[in-house]
Protein backbone atom coordinates (compact mmCIF):
# COMPACT_ATOMS: atom_id res chain seq x y z
CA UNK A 1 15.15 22.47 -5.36
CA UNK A 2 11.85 21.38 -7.13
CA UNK A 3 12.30 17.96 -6.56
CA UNK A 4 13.02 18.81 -2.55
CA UNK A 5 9.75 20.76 -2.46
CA UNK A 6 7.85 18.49 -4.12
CA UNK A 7 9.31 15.56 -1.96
CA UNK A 8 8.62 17.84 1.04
CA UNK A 9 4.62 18.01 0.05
CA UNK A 10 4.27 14.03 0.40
CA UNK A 11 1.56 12.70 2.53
CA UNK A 12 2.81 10.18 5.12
CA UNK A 13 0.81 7.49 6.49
CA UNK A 14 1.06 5.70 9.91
CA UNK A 15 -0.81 3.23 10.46
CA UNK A 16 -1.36 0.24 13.56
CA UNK A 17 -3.95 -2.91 12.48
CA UNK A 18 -4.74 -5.54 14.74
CA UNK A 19 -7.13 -8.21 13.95
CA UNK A 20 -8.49 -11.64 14.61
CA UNK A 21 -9.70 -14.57 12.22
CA UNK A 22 -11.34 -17.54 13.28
CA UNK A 23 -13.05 -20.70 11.57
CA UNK A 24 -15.34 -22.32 14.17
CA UNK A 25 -18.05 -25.09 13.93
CA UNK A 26 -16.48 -27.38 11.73
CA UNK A 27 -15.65 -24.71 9.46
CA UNK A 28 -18.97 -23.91 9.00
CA UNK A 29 -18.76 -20.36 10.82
CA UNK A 30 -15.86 -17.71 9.80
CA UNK A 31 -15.40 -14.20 11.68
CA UNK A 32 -12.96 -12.32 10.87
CA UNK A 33 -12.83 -8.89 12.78
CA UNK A 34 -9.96 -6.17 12.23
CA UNK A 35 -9.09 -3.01 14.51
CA UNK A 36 -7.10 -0.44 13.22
CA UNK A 37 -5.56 3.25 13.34
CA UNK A 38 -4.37 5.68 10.36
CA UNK A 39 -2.50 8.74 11.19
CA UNK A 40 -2.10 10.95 8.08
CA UNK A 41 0.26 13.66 7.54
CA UNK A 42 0.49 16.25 5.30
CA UNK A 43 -2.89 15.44 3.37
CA UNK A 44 -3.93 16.93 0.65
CA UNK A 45 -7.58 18.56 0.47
CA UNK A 46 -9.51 19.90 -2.28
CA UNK A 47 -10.43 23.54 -2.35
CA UNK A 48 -13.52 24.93 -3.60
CA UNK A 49 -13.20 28.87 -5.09
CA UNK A 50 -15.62 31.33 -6.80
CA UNK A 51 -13.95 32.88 -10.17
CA UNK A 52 -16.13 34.91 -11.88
CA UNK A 53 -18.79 33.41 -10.39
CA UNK A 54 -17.49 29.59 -11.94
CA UNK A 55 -16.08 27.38 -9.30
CA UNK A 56 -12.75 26.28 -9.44
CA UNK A 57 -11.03 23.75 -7.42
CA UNK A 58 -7.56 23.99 -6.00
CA UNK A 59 -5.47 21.57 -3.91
CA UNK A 60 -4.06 22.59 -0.39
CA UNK A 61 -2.05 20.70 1.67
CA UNK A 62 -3.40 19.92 5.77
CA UNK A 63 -1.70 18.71 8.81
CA UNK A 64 -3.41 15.51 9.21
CA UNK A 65 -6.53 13.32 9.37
CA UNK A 66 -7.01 10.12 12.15
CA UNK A 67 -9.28 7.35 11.53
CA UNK A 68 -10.19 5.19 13.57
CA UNK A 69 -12.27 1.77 12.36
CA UNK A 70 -13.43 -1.56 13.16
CA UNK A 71 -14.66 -4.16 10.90
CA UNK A 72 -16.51 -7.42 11.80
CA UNK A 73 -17.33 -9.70 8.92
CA UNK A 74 -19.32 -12.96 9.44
CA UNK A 75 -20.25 -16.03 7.42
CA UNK A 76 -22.48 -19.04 8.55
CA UNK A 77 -23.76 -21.69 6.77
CA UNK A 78 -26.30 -23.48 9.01
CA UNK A 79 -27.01 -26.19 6.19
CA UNK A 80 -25.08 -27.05 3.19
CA UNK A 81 -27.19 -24.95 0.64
CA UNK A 82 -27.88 -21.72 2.72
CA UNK A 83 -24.83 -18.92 3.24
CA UNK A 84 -25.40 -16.51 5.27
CA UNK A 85 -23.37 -13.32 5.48
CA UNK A 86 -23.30 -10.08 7.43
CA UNK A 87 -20.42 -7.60 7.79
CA UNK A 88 -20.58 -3.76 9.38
CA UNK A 89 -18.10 -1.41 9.55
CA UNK A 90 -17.65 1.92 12.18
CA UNK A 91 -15.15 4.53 11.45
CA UNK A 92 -14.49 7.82 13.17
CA UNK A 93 -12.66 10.06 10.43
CA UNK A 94 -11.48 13.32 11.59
CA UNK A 95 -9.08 16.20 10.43
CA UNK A 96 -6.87 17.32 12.97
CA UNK A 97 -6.69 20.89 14.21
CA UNK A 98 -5.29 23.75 11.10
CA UNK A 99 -7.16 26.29 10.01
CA UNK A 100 -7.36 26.78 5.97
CA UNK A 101 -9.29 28.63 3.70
CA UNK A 102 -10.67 26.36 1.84
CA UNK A 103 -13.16 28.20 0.12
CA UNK A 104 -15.54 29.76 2.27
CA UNK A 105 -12.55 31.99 4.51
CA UNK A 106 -10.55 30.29 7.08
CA UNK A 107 -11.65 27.43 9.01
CA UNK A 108 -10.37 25.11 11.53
CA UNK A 109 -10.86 21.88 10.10
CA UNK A 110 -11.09 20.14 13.61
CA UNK A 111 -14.56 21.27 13.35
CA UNK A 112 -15.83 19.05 10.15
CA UNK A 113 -15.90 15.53 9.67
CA UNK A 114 -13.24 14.04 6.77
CA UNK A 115 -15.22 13.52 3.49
CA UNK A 116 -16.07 10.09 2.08
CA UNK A 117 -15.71 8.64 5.22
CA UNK A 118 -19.24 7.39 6.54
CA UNK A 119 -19.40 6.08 10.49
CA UNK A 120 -21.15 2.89 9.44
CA UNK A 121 -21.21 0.63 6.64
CA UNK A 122 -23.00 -2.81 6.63
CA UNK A 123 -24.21 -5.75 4.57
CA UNK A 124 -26.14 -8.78 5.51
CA UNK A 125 -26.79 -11.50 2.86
CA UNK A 126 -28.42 -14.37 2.03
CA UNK A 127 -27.47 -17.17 -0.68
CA UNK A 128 -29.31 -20.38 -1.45
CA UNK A 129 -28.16 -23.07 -3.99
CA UNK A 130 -30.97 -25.75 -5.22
CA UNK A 131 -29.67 -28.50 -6.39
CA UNK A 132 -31.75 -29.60 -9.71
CA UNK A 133 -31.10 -33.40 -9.36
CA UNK A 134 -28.07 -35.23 -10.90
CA UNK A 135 -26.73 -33.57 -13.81
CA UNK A 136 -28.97 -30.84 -14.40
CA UNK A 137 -27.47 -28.50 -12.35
CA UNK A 138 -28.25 -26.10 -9.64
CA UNK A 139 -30.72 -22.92 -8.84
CA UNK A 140 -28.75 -20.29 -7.16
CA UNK A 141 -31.46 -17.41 -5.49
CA UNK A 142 -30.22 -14.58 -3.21
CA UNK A 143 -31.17 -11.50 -1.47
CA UNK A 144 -28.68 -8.92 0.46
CA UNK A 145 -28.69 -5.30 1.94
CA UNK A 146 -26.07 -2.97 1.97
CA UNK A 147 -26.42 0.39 3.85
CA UNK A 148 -24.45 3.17 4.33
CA UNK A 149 -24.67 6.29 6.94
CA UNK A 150 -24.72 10.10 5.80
CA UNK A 151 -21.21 11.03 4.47
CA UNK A 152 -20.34 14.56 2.91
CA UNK A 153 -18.45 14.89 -0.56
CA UNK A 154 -16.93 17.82 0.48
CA UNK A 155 -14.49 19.16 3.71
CA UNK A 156 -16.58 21.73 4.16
CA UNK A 157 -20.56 21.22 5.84
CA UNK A 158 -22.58 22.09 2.69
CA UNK A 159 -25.91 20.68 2.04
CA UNK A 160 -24.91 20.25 -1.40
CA UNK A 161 -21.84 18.12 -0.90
CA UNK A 162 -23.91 15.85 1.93
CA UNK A 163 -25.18 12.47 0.42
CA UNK A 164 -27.71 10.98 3.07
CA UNK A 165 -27.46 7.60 4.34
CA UNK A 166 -29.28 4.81 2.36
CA UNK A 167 -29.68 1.22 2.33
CA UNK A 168 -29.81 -0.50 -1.50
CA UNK A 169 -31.89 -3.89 -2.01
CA UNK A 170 -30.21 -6.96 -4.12
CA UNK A 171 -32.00 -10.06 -5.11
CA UNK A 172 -31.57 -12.06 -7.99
CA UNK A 173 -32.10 -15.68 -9.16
């Protein structure tokens, strides 16, 4: 009987992926760009309760989350030492309709966005290699970007549990 309940609990995944990949220009171009759909079922979501005025998490089960994404990532190299790179990322992340108390009294989750699932990601980048002349090597220097949209921590919309979007700065030598 435990193991049937337990067995009972599992999440499920569907999921459809479609993509394309393509080396162009003598090889000196890739794009590679993937479609896809995830159909969860039986998800499990983390609950946020007050005891005694100390939070305490518990884990309940929902119906199911659908995400939809694309992906597009890019590389060029226009001369032999300079790679370029960009990538982005959209997804549309969203619990289907069940209402749970999850916390803060029953809610229909249809009405919140899934956690840790930004709409946009992206990178661009940028990598040079300097030869040094024969046999002394090379000087690698590069810069990239890689940004991220406003995602929340949390099921439920809480200021708290929201992280903003931001953009971080690379560069090295």
């Amino acid at each position: 009987f435990f193991i049937a309940a337990l067995l009972a609990s599992a999440a499920t995944l569907k999921s459809i992926e479609g993509g394309l990949k393509a080396r162009w220009m003598d090889g000196r171009a890739i794009t590679n760009l993937s479609v896809f759909h995830y159909n969860y079922s039986n998800i499990q979501i983390i609950a946020v309760d007050n005891a005694n005025g100390a939070p305490i998490q518990r884990v309940v089960n929902g119906r199911n989350v659908k995400i939809d994404g694309i992906e597009l990532e890019s590389q060029f190299r226009p001369i032999d030492p300079l790679t370029l790179t960009a990538n982005i990322g959209l997804l549309d992340a969203k619990y289907g309709s069940d209402i749970q108390d999850i916390g803060f009294g029953p809610i229909d989750l249809k009405t919140i966005r899934k956690d840790y699932a930004p709409k946009m990601t992206a990178y661009v980048a940028a990598d040079y290699v300097a030869g040094l002349g024969e046999g002394s090597g090379s000087l690698t220097s590069s810069g990239n970007m890689t940004y991220r949209s406003k995602m929340t921590t949390s099921p439920v919309d809480n200021p708290i549990a929201a992280q903003p979007s931001y953009a971080l700065l690379d560069a090295a030598i």
